[in-house]
N, C-alpha and C. Protein backbone atom coordinates (compact mmCIF):
# COMPACT_ATOMS: atom_id res chain seq x y z
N UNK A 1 14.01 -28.61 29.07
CA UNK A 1 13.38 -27.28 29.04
C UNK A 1 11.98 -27.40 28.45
N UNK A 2 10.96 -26.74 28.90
CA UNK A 2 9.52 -26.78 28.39
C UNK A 2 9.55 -26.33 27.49
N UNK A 3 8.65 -26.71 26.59
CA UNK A 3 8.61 -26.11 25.42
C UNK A 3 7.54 -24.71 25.52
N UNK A 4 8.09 -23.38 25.12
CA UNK A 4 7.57 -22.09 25.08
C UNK A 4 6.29 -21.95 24.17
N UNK A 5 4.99 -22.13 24.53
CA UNK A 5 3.72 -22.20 23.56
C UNK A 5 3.45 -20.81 23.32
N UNK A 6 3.55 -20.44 22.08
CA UNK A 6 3.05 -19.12 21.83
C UNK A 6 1.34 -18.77 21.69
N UNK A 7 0.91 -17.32 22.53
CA UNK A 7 -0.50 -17.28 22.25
C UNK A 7 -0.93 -16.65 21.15
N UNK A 8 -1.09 -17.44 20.05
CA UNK A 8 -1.46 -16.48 18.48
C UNK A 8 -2.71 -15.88 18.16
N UNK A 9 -2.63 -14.25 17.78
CA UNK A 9 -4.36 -14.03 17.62
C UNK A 9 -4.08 -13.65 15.88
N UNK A 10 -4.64 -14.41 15.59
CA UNK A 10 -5.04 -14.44 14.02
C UNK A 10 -6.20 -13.19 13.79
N UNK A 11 -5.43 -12.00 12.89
CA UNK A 11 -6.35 -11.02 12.60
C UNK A 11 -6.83 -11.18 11.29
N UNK A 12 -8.56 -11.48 10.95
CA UNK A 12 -8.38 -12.10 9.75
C UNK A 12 -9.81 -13.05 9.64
N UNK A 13 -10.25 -13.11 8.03
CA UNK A 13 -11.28 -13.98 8.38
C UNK A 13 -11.38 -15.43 8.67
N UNK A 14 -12.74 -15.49 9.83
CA UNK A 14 -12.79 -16.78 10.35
C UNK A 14 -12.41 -17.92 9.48
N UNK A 15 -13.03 -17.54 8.31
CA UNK A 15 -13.02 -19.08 7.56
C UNK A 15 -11.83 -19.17 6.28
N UNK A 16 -10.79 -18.33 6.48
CA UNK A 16 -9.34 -18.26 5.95
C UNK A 16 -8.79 -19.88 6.46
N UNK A 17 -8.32 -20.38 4.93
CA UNK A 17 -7.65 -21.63 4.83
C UNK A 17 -6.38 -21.66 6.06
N UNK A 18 -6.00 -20.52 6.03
CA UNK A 18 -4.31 -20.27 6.41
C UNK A 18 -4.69 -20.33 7.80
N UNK A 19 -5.81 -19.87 8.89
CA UNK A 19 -6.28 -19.96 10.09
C UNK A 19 -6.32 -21.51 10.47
N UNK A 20 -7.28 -22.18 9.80
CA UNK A 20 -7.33 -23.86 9.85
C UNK A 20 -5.75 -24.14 9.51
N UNK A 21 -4.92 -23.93 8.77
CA UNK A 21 -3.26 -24.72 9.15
C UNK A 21 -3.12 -24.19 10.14
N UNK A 22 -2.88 -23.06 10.58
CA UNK A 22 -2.35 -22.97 11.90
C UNK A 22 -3.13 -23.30 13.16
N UNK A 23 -4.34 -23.34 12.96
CA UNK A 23 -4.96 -24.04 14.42
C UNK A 23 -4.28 -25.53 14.40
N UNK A 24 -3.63 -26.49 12.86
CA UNK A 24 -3.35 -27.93 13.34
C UNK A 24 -2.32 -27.74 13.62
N UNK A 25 -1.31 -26.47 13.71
CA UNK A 25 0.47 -26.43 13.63
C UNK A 25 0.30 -26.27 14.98
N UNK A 26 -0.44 -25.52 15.69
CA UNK A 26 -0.27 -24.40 17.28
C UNK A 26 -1.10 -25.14 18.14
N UNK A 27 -0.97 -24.52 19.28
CA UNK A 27 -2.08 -25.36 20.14
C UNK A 27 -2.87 -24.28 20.22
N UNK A 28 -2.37 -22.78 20.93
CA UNK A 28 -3.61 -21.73 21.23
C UNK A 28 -3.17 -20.59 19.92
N UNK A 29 -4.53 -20.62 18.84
CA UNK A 29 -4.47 -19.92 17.64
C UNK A 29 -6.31 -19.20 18.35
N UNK A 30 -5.79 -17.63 19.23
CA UNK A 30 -7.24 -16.92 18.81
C UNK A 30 -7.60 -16.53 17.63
N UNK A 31 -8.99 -15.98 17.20
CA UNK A 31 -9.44 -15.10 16.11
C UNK A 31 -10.24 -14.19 16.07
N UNK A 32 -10.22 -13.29 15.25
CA UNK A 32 -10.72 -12.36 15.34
C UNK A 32 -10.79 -11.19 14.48
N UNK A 33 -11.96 -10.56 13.40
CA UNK A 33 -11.90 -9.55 12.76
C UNK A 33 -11.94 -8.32 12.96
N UNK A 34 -12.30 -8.11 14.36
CA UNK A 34 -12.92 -6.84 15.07
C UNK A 34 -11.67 -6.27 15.64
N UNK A 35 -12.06 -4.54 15.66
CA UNK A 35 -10.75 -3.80 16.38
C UNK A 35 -10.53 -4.59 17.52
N UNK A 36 -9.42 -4.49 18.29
CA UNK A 36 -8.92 -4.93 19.00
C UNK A 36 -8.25 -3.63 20.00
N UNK A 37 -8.33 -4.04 21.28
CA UNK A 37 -7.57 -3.26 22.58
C UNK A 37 -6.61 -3.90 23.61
N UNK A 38 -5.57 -2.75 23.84
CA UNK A 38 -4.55 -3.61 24.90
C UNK A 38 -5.39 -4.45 25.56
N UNK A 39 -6.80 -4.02 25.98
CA UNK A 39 -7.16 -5.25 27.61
C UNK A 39 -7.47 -6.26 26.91
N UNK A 40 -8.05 -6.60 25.41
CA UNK A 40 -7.87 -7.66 24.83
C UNK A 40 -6.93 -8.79 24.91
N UNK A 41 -5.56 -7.68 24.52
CA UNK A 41 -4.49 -8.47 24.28
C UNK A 41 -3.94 -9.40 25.26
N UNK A 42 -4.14 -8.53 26.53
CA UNK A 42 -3.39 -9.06 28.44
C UNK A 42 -4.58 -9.82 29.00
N UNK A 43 -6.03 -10.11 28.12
CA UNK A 43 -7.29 -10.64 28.93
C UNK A 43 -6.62 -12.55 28.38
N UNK A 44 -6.48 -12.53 26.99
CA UNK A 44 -5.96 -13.59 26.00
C UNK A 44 -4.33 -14.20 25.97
N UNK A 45 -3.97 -13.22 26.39
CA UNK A 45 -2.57 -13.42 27.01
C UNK A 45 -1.38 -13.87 25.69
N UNK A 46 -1.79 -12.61 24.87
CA UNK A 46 -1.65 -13.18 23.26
C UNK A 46 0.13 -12.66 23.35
N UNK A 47 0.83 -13.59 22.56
CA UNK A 47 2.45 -13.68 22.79
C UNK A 47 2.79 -13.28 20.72
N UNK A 48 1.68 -13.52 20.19
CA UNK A 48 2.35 -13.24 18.41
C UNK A 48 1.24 -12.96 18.14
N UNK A 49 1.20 -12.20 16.76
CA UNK A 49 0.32 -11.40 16.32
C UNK A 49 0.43 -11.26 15.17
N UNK A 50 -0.54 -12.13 13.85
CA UNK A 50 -0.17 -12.25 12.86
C UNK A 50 -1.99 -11.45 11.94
N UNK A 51 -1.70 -10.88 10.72
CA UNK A 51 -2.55 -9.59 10.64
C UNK A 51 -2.51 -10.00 8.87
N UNK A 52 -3.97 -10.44 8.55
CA UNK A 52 -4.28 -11.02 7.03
C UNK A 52 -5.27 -10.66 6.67
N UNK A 53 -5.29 -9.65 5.62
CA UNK A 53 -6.67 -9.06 5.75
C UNK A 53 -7.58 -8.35 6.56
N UNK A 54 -6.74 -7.86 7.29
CA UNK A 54 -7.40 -7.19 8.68
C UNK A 54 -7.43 -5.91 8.24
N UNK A 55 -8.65 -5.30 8.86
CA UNK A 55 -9.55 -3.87 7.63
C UNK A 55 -8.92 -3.10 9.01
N UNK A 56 -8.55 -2.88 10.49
CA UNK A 56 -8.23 -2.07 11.24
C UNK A 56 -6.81 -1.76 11.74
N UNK A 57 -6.31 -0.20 11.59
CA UNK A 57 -4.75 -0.13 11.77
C UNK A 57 -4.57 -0.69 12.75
N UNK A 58 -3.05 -1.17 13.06
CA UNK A 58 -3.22 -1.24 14.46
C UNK A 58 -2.48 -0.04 15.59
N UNK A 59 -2.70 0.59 16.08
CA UNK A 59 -1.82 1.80 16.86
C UNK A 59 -0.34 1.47 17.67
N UNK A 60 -0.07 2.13 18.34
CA UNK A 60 1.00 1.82 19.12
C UNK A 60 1.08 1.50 20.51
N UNK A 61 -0.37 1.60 21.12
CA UNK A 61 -0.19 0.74 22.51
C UNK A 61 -0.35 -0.57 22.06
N UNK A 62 -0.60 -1.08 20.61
CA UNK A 62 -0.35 -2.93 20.22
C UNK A 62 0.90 -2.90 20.10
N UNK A 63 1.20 -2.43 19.05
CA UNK A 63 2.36 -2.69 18.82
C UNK A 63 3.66 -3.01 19.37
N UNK A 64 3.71 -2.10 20.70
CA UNK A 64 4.34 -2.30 21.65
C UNK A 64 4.64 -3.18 22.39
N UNK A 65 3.63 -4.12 22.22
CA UNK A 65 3.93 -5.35 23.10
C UNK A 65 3.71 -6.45 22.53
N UNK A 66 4.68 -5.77 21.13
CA UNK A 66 4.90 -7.48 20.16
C UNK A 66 6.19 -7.22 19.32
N UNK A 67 7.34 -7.06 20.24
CA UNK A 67 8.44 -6.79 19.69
C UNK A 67 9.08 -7.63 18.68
N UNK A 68 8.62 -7.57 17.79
CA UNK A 68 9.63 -8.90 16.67
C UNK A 68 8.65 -9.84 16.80
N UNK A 69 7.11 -9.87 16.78
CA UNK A 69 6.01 -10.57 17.21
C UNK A 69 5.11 -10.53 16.63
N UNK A 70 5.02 -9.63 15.44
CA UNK A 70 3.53 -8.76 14.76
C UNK A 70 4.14 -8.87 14.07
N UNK A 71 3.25 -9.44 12.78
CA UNK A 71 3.56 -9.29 11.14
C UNK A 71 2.42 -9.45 10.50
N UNK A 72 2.43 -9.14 9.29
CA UNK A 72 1.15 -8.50 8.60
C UNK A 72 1.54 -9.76 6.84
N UNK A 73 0.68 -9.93 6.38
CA UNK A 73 0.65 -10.83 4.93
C UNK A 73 -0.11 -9.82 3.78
N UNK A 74 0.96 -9.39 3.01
CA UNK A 74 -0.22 -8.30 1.99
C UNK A 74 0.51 -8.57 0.57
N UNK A 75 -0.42 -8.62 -0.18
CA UNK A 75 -1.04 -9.04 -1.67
C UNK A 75 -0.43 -8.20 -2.52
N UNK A 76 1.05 -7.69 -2.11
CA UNK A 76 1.31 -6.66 -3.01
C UNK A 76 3.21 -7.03 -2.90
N UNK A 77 4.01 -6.62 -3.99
CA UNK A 77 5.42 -6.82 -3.96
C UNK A 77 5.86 -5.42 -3.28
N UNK A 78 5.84 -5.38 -1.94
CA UNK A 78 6.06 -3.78 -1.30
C UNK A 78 7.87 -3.49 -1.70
N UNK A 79 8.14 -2.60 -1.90
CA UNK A 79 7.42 -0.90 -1.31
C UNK A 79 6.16 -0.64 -2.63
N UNK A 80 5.89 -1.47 -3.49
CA UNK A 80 4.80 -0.74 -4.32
C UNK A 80 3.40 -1.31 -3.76
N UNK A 81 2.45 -0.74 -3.98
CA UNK A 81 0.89 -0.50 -4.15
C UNK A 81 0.75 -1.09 -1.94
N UNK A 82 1.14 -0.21 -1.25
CA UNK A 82 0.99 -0.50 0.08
C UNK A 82 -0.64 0.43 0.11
N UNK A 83 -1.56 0.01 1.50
CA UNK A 83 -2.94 0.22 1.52
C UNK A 83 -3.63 -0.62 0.83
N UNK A 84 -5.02 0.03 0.49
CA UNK A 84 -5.80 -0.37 -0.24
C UNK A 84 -6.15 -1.01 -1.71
N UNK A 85 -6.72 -2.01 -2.09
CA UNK A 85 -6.46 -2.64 -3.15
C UNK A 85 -5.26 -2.69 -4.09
N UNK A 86 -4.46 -3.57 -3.73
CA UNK A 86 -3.23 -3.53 -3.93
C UNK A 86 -3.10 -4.25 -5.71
N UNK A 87 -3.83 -5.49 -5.36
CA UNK A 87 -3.84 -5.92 -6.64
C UNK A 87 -4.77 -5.32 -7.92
N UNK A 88 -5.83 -4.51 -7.46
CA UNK A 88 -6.23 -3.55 -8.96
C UNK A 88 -5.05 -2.69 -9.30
N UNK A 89 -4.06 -1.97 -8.56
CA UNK A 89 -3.56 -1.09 -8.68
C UNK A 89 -2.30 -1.32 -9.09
N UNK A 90 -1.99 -2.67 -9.05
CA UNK A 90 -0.68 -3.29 -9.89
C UNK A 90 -0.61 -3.11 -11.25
N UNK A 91 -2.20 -3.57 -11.53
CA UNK A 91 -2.47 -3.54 -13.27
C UNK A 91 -2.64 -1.79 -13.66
N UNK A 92 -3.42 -1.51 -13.12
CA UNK A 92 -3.47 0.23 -13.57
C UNK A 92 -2.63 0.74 -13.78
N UNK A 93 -1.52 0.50 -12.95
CA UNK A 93 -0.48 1.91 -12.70
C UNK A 93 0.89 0.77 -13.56
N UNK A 94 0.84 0.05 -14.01
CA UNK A 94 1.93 -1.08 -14.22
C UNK A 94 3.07 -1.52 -13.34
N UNK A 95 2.64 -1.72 -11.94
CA UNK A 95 3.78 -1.91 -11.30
C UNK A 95 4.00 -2.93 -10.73
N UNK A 96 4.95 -3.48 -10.17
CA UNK A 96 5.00 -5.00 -9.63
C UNK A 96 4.16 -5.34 -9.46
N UNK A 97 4.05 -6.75 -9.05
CA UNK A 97 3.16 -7.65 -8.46
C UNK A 97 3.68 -8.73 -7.70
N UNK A 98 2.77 -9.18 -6.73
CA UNK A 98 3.72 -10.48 -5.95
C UNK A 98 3.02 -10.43 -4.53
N UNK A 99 3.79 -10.61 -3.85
CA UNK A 99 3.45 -11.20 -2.40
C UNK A 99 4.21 -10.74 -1.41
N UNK A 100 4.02 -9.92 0.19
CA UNK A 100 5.22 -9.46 0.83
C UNK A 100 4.41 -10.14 2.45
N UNK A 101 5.22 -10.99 3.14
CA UNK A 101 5.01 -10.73 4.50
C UNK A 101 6.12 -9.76 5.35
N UNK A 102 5.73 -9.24 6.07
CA UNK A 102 6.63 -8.21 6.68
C UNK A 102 6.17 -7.73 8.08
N UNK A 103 7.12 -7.35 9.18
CA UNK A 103 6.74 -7.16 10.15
C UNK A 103 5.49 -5.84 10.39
N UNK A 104 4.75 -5.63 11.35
CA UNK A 104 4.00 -4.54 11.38
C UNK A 104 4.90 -3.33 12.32
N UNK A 105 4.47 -2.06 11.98
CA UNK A 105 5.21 -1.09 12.30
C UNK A 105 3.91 -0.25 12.35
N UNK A 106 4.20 1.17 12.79
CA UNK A 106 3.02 2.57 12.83
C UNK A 106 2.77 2.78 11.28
N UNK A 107 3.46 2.74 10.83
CA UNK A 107 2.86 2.76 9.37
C UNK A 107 2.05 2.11 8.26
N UNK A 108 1.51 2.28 7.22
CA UNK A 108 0.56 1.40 6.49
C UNK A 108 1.85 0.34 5.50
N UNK A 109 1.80 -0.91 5.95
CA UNK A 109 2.39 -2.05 4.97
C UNK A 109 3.96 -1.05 4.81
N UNK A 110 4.65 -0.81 6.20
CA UNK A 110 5.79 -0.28 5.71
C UNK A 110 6.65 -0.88 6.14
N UNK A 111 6.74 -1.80 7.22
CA UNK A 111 7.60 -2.31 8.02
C UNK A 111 8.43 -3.38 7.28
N UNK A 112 9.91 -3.65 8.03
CA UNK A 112 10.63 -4.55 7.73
C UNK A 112 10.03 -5.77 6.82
N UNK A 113 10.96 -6.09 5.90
CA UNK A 113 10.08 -7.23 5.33
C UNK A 113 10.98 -8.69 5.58
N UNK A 114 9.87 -9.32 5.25
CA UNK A 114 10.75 -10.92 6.39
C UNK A 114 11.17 -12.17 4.94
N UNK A 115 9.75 -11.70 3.85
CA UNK A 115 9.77 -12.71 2.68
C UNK A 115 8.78 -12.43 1.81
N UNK A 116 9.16 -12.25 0.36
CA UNK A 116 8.33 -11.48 -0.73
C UNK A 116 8.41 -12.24 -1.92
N UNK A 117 7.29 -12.09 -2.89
CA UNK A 117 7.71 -12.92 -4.07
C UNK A 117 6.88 -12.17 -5.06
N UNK A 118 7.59 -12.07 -5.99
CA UNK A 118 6.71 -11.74 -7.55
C UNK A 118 6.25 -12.85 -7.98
N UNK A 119 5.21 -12.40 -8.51
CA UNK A 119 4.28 -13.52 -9.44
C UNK A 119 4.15 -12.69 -10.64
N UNK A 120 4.23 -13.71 -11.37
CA UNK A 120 3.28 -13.06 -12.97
C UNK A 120 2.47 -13.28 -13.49
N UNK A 121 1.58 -12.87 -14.36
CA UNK A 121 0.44 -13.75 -14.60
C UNK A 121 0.28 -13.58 -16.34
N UNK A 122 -1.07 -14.42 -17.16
CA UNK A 122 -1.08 -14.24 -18.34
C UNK A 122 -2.27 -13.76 -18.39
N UNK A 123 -2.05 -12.28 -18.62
CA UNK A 123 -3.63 -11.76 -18.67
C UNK A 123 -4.24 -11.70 -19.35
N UNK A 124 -4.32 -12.11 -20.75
CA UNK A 124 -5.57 -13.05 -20.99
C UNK A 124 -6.41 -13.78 -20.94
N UNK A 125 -6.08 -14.50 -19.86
CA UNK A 125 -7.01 -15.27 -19.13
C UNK A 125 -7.17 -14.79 -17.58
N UNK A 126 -7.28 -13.69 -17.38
CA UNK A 126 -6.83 -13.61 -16.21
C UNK A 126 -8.16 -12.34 -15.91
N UNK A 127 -9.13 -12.43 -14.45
CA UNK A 127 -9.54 -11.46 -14.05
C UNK A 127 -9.11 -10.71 -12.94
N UNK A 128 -9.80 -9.97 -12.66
CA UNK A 128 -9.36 -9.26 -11.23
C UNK A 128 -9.92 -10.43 -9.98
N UNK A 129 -10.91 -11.28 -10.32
CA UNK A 129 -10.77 -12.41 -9.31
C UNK A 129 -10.09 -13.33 -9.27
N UNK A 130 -9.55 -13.58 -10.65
CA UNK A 130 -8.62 -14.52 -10.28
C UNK A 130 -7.54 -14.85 -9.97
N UNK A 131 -6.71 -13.30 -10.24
CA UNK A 131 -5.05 -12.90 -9.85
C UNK A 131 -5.54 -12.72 -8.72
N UNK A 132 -6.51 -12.33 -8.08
CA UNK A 132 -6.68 -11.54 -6.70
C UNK A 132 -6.39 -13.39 -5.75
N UNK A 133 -7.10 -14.45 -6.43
CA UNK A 133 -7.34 -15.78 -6.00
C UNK A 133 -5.94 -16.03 -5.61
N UNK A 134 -4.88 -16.00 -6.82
CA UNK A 134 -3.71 -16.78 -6.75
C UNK A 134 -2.80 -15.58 -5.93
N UNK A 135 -2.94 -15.22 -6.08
CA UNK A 135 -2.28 -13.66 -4.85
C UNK A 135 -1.85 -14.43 -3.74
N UNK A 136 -3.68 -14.64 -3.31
CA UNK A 136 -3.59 -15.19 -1.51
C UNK A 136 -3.10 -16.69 -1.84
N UNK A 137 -3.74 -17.49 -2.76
CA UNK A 137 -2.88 -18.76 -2.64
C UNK A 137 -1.32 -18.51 -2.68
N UNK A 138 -0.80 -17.39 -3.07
CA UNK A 138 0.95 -17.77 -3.21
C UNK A 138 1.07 -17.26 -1.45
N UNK A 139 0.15 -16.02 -1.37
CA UNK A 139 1.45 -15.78 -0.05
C UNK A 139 1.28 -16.81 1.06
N UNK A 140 -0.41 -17.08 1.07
CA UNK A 140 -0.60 -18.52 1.96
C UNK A 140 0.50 -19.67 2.14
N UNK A 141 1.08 -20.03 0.90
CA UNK A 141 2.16 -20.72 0.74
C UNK A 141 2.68 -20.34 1.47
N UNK A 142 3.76 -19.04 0.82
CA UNK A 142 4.86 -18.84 1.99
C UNK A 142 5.02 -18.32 3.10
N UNK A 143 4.26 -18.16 3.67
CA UNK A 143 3.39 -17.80 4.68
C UNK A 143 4.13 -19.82 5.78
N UNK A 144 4.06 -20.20 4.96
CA UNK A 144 3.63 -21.72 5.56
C UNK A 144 5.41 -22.09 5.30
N UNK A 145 5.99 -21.59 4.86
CA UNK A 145 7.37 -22.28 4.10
C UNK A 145 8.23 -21.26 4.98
N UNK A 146 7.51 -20.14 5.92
CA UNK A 146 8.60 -19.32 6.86
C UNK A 146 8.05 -19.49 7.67
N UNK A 147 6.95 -20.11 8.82
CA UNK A 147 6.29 -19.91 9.49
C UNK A 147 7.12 -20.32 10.78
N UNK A 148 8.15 -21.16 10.75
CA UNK A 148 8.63 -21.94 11.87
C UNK A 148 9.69 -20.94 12.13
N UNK A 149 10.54 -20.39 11.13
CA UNK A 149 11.59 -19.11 11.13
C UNK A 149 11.59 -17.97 11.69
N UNK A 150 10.03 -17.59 11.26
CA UNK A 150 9.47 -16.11 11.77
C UNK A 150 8.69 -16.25 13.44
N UNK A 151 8.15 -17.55 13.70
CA UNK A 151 7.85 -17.62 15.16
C UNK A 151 9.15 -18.11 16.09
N UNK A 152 10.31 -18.10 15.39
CA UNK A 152 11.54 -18.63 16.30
C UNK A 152 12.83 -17.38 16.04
N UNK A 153 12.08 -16.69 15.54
CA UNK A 153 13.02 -15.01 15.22
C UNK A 153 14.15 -15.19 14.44
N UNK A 154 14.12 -16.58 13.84
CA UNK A 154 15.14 -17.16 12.75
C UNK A 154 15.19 -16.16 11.74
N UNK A 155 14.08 -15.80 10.98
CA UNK A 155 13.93 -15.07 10.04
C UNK A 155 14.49 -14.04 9.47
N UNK A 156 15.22 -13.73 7.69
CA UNK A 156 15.65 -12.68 7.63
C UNK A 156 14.74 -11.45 7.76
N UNK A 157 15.51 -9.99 7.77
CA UNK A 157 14.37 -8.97 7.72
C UNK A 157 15.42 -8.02 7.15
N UNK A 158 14.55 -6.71 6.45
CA UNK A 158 15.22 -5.96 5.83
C UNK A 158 14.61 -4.80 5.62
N UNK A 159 15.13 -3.72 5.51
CA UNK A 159 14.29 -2.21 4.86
C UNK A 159 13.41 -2.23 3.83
N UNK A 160 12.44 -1.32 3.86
CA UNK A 160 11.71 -1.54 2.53
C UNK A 160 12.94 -0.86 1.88
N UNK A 161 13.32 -0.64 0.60
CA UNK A 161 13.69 0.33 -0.56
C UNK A 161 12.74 0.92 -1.59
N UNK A 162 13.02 1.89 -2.36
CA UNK A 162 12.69 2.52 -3.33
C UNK A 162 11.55 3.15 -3.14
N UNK A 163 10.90 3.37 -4.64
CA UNK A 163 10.10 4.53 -4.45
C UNK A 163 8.90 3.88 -3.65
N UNK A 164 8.19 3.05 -4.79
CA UNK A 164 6.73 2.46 -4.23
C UNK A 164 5.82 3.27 -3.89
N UNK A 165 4.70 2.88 -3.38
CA UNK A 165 3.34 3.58 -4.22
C UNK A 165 2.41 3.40 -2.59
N UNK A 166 1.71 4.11 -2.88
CA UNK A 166 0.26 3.85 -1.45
C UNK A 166 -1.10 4.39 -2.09
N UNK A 167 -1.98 3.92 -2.05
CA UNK A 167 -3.41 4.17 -2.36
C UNK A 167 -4.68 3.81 -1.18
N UNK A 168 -5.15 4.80 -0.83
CA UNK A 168 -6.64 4.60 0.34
C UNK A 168 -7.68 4.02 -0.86
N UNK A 169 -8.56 3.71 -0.14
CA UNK A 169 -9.99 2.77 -0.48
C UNK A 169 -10.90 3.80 -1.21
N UNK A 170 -10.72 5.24 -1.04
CA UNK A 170 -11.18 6.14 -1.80
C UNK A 170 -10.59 6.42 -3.29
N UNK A 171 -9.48 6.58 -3.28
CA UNK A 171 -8.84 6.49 -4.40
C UNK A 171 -9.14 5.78 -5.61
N UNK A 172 -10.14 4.47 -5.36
CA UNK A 172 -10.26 3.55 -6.75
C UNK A 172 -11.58 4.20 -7.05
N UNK A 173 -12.81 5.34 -6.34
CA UNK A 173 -13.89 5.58 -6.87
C UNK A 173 -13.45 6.36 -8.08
N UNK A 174 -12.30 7.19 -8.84
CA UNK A 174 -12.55 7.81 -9.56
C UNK A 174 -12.57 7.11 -11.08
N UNK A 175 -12.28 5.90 -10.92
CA UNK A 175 -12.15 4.55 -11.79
C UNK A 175 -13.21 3.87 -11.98
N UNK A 176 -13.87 3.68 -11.30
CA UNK A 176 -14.71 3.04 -11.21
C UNK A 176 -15.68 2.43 -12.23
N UNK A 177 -15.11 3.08 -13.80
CA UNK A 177 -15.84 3.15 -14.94
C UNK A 177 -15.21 2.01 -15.57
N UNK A 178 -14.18 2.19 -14.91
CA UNK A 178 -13.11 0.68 -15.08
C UNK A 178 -13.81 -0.99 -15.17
N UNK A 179 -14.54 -0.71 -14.15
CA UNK A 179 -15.38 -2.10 -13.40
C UNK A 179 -16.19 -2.27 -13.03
N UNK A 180 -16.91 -2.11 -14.75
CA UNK A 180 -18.58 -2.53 -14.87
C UNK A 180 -19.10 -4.08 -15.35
N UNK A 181 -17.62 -5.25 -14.91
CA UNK A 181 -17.57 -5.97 -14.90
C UNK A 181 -17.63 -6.66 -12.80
N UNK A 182 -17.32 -5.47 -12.11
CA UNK A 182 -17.26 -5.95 -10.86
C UNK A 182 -15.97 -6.87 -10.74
N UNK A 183 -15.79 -8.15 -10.36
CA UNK A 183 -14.60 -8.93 -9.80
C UNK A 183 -14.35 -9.34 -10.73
N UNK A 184 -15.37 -9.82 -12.02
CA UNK A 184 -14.67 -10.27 -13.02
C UNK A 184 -14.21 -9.82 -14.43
N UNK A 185 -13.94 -8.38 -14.01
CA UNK A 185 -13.54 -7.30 -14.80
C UNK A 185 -11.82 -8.27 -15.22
N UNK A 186 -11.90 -8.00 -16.11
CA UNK A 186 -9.77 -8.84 -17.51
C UNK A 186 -9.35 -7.75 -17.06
N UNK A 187 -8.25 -8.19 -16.25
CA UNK A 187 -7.00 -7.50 -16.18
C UNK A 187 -6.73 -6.40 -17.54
N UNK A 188 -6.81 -7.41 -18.82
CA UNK A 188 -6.35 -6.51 -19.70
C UNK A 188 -7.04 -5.57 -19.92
N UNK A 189 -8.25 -5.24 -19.46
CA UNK A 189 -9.07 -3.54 -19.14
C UNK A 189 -8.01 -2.64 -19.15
N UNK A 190 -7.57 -2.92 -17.89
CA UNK A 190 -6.78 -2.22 -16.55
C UNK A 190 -5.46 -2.18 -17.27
N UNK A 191 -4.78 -2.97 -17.66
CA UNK A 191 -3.85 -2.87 -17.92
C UNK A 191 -3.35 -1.94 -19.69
N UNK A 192 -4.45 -2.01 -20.40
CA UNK A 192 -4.59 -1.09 -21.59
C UNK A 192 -5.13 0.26 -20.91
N UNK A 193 -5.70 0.76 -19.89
CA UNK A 193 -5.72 2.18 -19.25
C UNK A 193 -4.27 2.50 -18.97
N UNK A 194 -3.40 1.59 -18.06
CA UNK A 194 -2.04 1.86 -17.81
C UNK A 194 -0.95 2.26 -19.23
N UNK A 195 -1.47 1.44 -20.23
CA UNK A 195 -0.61 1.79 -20.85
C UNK A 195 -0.76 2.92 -21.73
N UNK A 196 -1.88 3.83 -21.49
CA UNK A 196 -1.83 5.02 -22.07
C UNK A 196 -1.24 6.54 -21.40
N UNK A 197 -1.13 5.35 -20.34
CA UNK A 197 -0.41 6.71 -19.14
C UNK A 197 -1.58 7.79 -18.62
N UNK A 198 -2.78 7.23 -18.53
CA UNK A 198 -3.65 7.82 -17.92
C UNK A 198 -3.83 8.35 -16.74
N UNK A 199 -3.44 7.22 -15.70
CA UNK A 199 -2.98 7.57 -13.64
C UNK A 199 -2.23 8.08 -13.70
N UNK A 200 -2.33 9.03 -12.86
CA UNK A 200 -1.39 9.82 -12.12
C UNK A 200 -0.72 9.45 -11.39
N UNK A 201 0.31 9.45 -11.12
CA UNK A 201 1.70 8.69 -10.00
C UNK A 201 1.72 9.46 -8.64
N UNK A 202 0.93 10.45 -8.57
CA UNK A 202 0.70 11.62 -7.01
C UNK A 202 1.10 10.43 -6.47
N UNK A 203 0.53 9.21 -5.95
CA UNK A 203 0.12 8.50 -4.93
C UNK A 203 2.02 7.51 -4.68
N UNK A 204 2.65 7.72 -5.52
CA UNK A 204 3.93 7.05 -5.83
C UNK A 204 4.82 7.92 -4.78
N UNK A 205 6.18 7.32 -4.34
CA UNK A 205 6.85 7.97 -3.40
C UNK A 205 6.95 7.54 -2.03
């Protein structure tokens, strides 16, 4: 029997470590940061659809034609801090942290999840660039330690649960007084605001 070559479009930046492994694992790995359209998809003849950092939703004429095929890599232990900056909003609000790949669905970071991991960190030494660093190095990992599972539909999958949290890209301006350090603003800022119970949980649920 031939072997079935999948056509992968990597959503995501060009010069992502995790793009270079999979161009040496695959034979046809497209790329691409820009929205994307069905005639894209049927011009490329794309068969999986993997979504890292990618700034555009994707709708439901994609979705559709990647049944158990589309999965997304996000910087957060879901169901908490789904959307936008996931890892400032771990430390603010005190809530998990970790790593989730999970299938893509119509919703923001809601879909089935395939493989997740908490991390912890010592924030004393620790900035918002550099948990943000080891974030993507962990899920990159496992990213790489399910990769043969999840393109052969081996893979477990499961409901999100619980409450968990969502935040848009607007949401961090009212903070912003937070990080007059920029990227290399100490966690422990952020994390002594949380513990006065300052945020509001609206965004939780």
């Amino acid at each position: 029997m031939a072997e079935t070559i999948e056509h992968i479009l990597f959503l995501g930046a060009d010069d992502s470590p995790l793009l270079k492994w999979l161009r040496e694992k695959e034979k046809v790995v497209i790329n691409t940061s820009e929205k994307i359209t069905p005639e894209f998809i049927k011009q490329n003849n794309i068969t999986f659809l993997i979504s890292y950092g990618y700034r555009h939703i994707l709708k439901k004429d994609i979705l559709d034609k990647f049944q158990d095929k589309a999965i997304n890599l996000h910087i957060s232990y879901l169901p908490w801090n789904r959307g936008a900056d996931p890892n400032f909003w771990s430390f603010v609000e005190g809530t998990p942290k970790g790593i989730t790949i999970h299938y893509l669905d119509e919703g923001v970071d809601t879909g089935d999840i395939i493989a997740q991991k908490m991390v912890t960190f010592e924030s004393e030494n620790e900035t918002l660039a550099t948990t943000y660093q080891k974030l993507h190095n962990e899920i990159q990992e496992l990213f790489k330690q399910h990769w043969v599972e999840i393109k052969t539909g081996k893979c477990v999958r499961q409901k999100q649960t619980g409450v968990g949290s969502f935040h848009k890209v607007k949401d961090k301006d009212a903070l912003s007084h937070l990080l007059t350090d920029g990227w290399d603003t100490p966690v422990t800022r952020l994390e002594e605001y949380a513990a006065h119970g300052r945020v509001s949980k609206t965004n939780w649920g």
